[in-house]
N, C-alpha and C. Protein backbone atom coordinates (compact mmCIF):
# COMPACT_ATOMS: atom_id res chain seq x y z
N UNK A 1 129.19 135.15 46.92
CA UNK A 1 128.30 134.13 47.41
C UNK A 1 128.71 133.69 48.81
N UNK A 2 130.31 133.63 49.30
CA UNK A 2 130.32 133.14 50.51
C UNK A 2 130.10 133.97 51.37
N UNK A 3 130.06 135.27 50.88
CA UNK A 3 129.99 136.38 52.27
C UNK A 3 128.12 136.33 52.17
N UNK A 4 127.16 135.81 51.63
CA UNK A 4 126.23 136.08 51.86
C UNK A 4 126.07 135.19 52.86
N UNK A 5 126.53 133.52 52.80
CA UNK A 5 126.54 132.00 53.76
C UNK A 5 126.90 133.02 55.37
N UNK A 6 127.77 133.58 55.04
CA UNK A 6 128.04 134.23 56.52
C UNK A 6 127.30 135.13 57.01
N UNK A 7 126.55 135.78 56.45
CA UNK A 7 125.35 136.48 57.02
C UNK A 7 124.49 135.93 57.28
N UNK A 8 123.88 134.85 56.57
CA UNK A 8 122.54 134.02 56.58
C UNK A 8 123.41 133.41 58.78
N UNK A 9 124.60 132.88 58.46
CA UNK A 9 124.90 132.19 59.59
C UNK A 9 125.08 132.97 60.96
N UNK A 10 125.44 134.14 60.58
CA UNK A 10 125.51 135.34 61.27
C UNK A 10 124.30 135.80 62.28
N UNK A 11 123.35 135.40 61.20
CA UNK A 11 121.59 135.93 61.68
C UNK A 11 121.16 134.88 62.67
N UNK A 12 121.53 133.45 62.60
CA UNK A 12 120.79 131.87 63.23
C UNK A 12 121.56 132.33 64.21
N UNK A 13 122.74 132.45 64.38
CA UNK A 13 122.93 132.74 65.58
C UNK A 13 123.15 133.30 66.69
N UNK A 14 122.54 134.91 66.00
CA UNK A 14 122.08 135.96 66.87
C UNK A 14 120.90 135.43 67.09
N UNK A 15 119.55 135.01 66.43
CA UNK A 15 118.16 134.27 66.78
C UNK A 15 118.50 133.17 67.79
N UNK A 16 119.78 132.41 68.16
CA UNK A 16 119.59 131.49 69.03
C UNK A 16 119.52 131.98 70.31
N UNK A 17 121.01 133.34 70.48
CA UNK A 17 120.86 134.29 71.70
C UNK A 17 120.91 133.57 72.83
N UNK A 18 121.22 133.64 74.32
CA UNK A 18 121.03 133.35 75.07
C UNK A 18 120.16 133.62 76.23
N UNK A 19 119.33 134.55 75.87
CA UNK A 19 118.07 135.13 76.82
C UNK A 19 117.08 134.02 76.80
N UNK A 20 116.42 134.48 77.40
CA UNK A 20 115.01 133.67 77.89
C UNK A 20 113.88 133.81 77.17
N UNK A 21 112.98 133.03 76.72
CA UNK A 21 111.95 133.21 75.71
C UNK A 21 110.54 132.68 76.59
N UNK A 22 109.90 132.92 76.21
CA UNK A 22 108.03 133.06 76.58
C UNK A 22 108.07 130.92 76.47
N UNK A 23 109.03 130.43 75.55
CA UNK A 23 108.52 128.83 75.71
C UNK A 23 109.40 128.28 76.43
N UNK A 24 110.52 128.69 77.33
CA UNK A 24 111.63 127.80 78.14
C UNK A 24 110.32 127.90 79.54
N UNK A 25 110.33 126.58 80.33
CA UNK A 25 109.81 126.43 81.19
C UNK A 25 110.90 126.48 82.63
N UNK A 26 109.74 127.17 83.36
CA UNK A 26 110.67 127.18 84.70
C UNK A 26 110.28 125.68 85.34
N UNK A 27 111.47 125.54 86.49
CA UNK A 27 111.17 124.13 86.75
C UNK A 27 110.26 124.33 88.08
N UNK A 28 109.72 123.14 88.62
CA UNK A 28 108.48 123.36 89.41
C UNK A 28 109.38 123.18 90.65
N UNK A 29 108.64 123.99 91.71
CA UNK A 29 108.97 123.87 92.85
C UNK A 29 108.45 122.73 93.46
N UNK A 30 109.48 121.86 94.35
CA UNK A 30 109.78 120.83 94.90
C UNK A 30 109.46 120.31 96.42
N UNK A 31 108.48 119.80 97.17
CA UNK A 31 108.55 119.68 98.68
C UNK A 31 110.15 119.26 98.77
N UNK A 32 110.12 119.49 100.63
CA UNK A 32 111.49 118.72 100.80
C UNK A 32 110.90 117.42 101.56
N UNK A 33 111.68 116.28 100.82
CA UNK A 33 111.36 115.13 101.04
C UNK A 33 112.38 114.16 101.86
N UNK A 34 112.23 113.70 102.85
CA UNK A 34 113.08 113.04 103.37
C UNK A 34 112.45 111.65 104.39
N UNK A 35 113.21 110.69 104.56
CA UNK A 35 112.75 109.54 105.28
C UNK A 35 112.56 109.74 106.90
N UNK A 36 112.02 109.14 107.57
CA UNK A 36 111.83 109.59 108.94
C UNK A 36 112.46 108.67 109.46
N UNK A 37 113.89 109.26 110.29
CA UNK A 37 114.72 107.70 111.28
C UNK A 37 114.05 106.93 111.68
N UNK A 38 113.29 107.28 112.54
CA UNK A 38 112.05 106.32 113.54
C UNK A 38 111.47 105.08 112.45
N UNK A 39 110.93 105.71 111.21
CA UNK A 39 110.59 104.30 110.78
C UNK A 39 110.92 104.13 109.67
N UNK A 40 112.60 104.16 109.28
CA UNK A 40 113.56 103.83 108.36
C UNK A 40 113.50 102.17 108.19
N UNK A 41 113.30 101.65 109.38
CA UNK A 41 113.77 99.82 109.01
C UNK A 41 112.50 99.60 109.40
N UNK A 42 112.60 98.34 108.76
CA UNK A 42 111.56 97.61 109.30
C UNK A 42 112.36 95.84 109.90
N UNK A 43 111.59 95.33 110.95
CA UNK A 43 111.62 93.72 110.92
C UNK A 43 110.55 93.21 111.15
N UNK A 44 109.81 92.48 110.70
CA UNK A 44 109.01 91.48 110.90
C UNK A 44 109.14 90.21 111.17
N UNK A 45 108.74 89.85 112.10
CA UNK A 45 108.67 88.15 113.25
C UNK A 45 107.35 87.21 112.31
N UNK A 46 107.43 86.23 112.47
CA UNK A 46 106.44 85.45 112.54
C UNK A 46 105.29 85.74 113.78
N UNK A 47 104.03 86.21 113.40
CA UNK A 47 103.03 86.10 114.76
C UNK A 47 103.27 85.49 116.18
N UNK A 48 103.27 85.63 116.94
CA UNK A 48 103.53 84.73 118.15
C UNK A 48 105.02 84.24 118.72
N UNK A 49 105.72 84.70 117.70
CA UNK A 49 107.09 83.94 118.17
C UNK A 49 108.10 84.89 118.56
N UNK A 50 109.05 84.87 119.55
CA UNK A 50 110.05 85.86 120.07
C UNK A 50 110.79 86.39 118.78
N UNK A 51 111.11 87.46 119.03
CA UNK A 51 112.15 88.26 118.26
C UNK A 51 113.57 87.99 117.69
N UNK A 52 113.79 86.74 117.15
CA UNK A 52 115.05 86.48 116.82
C UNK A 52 115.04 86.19 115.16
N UNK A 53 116.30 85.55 115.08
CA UNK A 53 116.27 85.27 113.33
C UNK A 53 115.31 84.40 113.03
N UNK A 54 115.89 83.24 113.61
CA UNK A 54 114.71 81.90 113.14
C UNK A 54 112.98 82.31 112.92
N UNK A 55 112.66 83.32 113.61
CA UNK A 55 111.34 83.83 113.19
C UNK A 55 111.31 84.89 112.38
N UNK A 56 112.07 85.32 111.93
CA UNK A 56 111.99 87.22 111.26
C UNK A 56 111.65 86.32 110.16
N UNK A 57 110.59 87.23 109.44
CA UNK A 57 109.64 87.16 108.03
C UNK A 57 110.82 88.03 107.04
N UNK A 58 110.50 89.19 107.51
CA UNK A 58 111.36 90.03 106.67
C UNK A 58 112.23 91.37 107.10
N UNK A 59 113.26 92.00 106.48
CA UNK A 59 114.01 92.60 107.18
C UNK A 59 113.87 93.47 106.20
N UNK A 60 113.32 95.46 106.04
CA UNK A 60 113.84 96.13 105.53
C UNK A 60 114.24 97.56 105.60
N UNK A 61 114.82 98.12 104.94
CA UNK A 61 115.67 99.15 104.99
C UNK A 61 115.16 100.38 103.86
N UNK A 62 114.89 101.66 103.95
CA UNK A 62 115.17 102.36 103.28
C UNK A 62 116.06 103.09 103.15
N UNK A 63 116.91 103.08 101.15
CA UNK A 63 117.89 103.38 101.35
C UNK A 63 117.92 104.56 100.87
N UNK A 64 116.96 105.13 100.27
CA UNK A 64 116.66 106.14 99.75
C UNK A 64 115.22 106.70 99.07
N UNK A 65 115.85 107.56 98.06
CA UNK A 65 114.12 108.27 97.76
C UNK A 65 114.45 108.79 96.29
N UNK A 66 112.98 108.66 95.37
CA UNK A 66 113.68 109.42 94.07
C UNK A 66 112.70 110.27 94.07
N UNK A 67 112.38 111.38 93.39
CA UNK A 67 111.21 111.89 93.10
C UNK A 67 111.48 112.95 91.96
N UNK A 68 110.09 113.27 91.50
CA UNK A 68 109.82 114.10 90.25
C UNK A 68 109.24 115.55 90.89
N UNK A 69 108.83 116.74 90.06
CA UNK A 69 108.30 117.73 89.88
C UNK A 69 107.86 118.68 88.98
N UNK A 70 106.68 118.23 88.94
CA UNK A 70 106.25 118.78 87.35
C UNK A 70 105.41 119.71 86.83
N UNK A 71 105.37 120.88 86.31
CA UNK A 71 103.46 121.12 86.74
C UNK A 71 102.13 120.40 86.05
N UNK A 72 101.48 120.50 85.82
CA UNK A 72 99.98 119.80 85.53
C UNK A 72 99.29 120.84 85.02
N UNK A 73 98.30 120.44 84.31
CA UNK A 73 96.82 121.51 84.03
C UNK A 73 96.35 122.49 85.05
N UNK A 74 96.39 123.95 84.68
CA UNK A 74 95.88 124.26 85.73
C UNK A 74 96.74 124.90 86.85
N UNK A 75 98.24 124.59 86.56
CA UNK A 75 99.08 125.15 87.36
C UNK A 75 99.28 124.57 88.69
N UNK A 76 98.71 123.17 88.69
CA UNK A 76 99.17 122.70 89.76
C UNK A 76 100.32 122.12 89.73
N UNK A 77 101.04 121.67 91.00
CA UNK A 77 102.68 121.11 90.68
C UNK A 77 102.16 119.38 91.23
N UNK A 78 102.58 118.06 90.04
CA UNK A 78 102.51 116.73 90.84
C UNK A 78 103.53 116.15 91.30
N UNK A 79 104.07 115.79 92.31
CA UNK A 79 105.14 115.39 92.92
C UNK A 79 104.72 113.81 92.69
N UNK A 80 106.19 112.94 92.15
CA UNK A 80 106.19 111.61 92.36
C UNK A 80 106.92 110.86 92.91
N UNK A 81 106.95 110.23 93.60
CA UNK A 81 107.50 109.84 94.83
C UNK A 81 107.74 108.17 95.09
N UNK A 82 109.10 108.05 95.01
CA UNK A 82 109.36 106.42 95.24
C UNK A 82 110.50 106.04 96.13
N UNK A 83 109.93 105.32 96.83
CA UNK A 83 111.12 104.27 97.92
C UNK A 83 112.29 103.47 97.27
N UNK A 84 113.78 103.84 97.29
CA UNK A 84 114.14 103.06 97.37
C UNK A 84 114.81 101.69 98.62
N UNK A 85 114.39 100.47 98.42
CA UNK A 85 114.40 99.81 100.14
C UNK A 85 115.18 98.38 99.56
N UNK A 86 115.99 98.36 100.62
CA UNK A 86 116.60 97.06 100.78
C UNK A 86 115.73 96.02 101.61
N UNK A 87 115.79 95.01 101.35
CA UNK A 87 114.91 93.98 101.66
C UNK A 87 115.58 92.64 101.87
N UNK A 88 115.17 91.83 102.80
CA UNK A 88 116.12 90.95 103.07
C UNK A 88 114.12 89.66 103.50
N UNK A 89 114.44 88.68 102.75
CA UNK A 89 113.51 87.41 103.05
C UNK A 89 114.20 86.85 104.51
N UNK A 90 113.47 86.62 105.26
CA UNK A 90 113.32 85.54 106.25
C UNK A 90 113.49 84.69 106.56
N UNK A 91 113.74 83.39 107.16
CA UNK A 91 114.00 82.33 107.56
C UNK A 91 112.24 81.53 107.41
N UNK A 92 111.57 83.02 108.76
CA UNK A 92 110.19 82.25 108.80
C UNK A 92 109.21 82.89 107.47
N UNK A 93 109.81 83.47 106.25
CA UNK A 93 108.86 83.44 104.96
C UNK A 93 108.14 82.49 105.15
N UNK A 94 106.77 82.68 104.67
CA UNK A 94 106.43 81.73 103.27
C UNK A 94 106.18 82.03 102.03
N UNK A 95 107.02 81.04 100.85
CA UNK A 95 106.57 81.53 99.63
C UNK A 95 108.43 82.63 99.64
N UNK A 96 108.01 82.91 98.54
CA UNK A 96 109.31 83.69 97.36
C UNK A 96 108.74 85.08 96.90
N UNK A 97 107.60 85.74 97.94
CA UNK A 97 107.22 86.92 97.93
C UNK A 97 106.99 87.33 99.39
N UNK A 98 106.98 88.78 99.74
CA UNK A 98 106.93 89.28 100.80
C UNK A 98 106.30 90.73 100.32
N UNK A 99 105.34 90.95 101.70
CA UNK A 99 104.67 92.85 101.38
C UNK A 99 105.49 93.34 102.86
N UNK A 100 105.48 94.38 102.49
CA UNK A 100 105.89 95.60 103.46
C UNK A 100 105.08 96.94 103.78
N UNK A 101 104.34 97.37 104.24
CA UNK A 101 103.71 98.48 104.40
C UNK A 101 104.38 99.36 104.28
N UNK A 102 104.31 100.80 103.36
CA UNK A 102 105.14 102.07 104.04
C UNK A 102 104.20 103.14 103.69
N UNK A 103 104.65 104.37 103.79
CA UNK A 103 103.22 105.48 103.45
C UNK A 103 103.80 106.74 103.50
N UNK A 104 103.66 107.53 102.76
CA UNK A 104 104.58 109.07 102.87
C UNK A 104 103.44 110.25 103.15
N UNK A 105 103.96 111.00 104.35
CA UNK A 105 102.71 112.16 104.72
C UNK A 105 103.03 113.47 104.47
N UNK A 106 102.73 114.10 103.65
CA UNK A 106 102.57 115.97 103.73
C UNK A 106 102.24 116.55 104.95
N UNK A 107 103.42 116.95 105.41
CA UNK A 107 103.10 118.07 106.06
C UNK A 107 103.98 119.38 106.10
N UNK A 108 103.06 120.39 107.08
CA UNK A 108 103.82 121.90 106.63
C UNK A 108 104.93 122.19 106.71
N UNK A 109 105.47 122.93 106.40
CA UNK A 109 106.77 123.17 106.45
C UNK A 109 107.57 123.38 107.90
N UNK A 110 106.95 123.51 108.80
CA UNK A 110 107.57 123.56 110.23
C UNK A 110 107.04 122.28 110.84
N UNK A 111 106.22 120.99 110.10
CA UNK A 111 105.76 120.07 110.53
C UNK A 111 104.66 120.14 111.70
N UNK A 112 104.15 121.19 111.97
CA UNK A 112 102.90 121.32 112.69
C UNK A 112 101.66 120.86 112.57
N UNK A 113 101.60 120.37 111.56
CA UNK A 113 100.54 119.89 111.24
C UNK A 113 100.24 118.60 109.68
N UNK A 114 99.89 117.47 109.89
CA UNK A 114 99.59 116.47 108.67
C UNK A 114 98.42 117.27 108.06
N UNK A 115 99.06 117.46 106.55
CA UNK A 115 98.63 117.49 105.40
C UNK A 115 97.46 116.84 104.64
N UNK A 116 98.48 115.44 104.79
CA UNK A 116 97.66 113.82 103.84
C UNK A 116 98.77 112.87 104.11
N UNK A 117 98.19 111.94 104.07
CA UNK A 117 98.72 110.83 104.37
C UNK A 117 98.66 109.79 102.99
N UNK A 118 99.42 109.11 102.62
CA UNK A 118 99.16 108.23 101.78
C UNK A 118 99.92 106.64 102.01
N UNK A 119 99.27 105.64 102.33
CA UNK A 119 99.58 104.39 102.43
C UNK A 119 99.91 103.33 101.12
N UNK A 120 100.58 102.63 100.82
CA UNK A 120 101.06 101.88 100.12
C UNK A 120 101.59 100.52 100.66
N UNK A 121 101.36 99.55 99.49
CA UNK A 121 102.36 98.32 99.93
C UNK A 121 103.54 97.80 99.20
N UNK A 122 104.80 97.45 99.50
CA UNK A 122 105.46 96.95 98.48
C UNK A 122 105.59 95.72 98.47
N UNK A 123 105.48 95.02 97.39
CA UNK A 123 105.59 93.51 97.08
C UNK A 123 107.02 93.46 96.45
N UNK A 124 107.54 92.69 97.41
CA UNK A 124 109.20 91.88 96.19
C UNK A 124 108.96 90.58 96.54
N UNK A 125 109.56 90.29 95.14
CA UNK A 125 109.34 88.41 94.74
C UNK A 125 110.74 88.52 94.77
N UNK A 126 110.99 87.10 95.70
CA UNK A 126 112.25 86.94 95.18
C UNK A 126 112.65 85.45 94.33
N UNK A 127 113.10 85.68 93.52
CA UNK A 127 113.87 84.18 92.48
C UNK A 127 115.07 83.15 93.63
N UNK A 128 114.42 81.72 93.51
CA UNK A 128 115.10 80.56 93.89
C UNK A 128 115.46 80.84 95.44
N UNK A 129 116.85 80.85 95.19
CA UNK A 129 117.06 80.65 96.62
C UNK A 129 117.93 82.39 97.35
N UNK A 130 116.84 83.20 96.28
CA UNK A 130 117.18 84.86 96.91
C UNK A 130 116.92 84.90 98.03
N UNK A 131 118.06 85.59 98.67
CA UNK A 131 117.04 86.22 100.13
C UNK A 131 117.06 87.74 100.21
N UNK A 132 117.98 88.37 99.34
CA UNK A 132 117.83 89.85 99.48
C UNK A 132 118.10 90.34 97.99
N UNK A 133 117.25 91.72 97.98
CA UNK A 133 116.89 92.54 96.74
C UNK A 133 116.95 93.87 97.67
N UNK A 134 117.61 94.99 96.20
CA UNK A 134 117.18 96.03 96.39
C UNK A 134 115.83 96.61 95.35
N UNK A 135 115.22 97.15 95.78
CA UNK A 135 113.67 97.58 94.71
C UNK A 135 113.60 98.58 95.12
N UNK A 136 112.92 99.40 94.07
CA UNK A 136 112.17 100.84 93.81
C UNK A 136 110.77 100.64 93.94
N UNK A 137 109.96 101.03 95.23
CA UNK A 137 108.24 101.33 94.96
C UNK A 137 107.82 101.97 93.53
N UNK A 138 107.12 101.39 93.48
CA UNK A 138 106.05 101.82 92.28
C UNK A 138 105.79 104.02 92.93
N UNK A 139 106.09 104.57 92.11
CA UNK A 139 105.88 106.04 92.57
C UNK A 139 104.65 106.09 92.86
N UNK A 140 104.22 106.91 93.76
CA UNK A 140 103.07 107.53 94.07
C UNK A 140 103.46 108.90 93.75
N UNK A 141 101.89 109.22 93.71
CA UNK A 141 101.90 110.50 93.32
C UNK A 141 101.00 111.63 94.14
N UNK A 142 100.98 113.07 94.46
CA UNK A 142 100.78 114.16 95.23
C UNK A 142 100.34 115.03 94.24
N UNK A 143 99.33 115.61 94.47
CA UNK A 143 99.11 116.84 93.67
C UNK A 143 98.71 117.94 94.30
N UNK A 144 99.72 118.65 94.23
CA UNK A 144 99.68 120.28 95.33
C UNK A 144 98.52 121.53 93.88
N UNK A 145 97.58 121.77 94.17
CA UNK A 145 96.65 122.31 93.33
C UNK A 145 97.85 123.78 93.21
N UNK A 146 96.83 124.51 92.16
CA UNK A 146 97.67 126.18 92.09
C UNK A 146 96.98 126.67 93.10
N UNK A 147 98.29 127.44 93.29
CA UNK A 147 98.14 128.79 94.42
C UNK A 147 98.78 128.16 96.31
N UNK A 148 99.11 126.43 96.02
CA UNK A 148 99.90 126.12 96.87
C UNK A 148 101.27 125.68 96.62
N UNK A 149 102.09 126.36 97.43
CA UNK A 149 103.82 126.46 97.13
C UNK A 149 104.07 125.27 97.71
N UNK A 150 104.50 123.55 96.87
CA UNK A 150 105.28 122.70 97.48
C UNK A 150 106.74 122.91 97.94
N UNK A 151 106.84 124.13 97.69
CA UNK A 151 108.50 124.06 98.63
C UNK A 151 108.21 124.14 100.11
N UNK A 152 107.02 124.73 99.96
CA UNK A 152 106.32 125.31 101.35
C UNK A 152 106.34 124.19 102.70
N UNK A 153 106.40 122.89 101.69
CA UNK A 153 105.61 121.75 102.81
C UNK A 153 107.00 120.81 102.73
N UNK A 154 106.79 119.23 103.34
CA UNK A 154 107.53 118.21 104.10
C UNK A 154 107.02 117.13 103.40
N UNK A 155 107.56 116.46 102.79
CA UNK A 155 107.27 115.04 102.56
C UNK A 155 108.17 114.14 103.53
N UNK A 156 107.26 113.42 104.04
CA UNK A 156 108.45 112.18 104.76
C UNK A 156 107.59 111.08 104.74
N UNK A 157 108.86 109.85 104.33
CA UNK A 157 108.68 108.13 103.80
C UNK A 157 108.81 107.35 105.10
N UNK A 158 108.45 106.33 105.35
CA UNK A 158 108.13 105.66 106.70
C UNK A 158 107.13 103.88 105.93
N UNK A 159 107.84 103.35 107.05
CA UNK A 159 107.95 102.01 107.09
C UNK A 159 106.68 102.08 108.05
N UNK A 160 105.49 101.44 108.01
CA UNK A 160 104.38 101.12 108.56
C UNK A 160 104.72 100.31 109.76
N UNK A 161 104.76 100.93 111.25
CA UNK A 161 105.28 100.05 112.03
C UNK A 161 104.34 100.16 113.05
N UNK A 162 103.67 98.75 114.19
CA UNK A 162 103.46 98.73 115.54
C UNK A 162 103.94 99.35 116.48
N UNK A 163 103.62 99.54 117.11
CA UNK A 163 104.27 100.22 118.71
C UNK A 163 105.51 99.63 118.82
N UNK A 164 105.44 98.22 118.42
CA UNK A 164 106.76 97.25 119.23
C UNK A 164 107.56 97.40 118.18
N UNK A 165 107.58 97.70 117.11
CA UNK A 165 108.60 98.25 115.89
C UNK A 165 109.25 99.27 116.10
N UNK A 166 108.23 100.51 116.58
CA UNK A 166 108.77 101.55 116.66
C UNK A 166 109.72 101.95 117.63
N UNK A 167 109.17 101.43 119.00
CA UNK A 167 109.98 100.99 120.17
C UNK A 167 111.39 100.54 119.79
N UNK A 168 111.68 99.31 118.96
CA UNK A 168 112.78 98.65 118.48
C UNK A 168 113.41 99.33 117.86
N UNK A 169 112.94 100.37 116.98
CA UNK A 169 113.93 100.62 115.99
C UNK A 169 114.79 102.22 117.22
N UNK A 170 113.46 102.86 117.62
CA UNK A 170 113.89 103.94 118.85
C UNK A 170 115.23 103.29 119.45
N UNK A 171 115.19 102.30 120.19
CA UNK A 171 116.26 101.68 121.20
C UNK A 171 117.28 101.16 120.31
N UNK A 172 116.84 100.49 118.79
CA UNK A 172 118.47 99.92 118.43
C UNK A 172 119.21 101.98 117.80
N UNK A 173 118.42 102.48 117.20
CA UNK A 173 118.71 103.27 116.77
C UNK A 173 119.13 103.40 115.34
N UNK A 174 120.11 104.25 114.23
CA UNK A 174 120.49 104.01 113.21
C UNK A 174 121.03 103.01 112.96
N UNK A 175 120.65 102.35 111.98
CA UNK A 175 121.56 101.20 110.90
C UNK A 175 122.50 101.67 110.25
């Protein structure tokens, strides 16, 4: 009887095997995604008032990026895509919430050309007498149809900035 237990056990785990079977999924190919220096920070002033603390609304930072890759119906691949950003409240806030514009654009893989563009806002509330949080955007999402290779292309994250932002952040440079 025990030499039969060892055959029965013998068999499960030649059937487990280590080859590849028709149901292991390959994983989906991935854009390369990265933040753009130029509009990594953000600061925001109060309207009208010079550029110092006593007026800055809000101060933020991206500190990173998470994202997914999956395929979909159809063989398309959906990429999901979230900010992570440091955030700092203001002096000249109002209120215990603040938005931030940011927006992530597809483009080709040698960057010659925009893809799509997608705009977003992030809202952080902050509790009592917070003035800084780190938060994760709500993911957005990309859907590269079949028969287009997202390794192929560029994702890059960016802080929604004015001329005079962009200018600022150009001249202070990295944080």
């Amino acid at each position: 009887m025990g030499r039969f237990w060892v055959l029965i056990l013998a068999g499960l785990v030649a059937a487990c095997g280590s080859g590849s079977s028709s149901r292991e999924t390959a994983l989906a190919p991935c854009p390369r995604v990265t933040i753009l220096a130029d509009g990594s920070d953000v600061t925001r002033f109060r309207p009208g008032a010079p550029p110092d603390l006593a007026a800055m609304v809000v101060d933020g930072r991206m500190a990173g990026v998470s994202f997914t890759c999956d395929y979909v119906r159809g063989g398309g691949v959906e990429v999901k895509i979230a900010a992570i950003v440091d955030v700092e409240r203001g002096p000249a806030a109002r209120g215990t919430r603040v938005e931030v514009p940011w927006f992530l654009a597809v483009t080709s893989g040698d960057d010659s050309h925009l893809v799509q563009r997608k705009d977003a806002l992030l809202f952080v509330n902050f509790e009592g007498n917070q003035t800084r949080a780190r938060v994760t955007t709500a993911p957005e999402s990309i859907v590269f149809p079949a028969g287009r290779n997202p390794a192929e292309y560029r994702v890059r994250l960016s802080f929604t900035l004015n001329a005079e932002e962009l200018d600022r952040n150009r001249r202070r440079g990295p944080r």
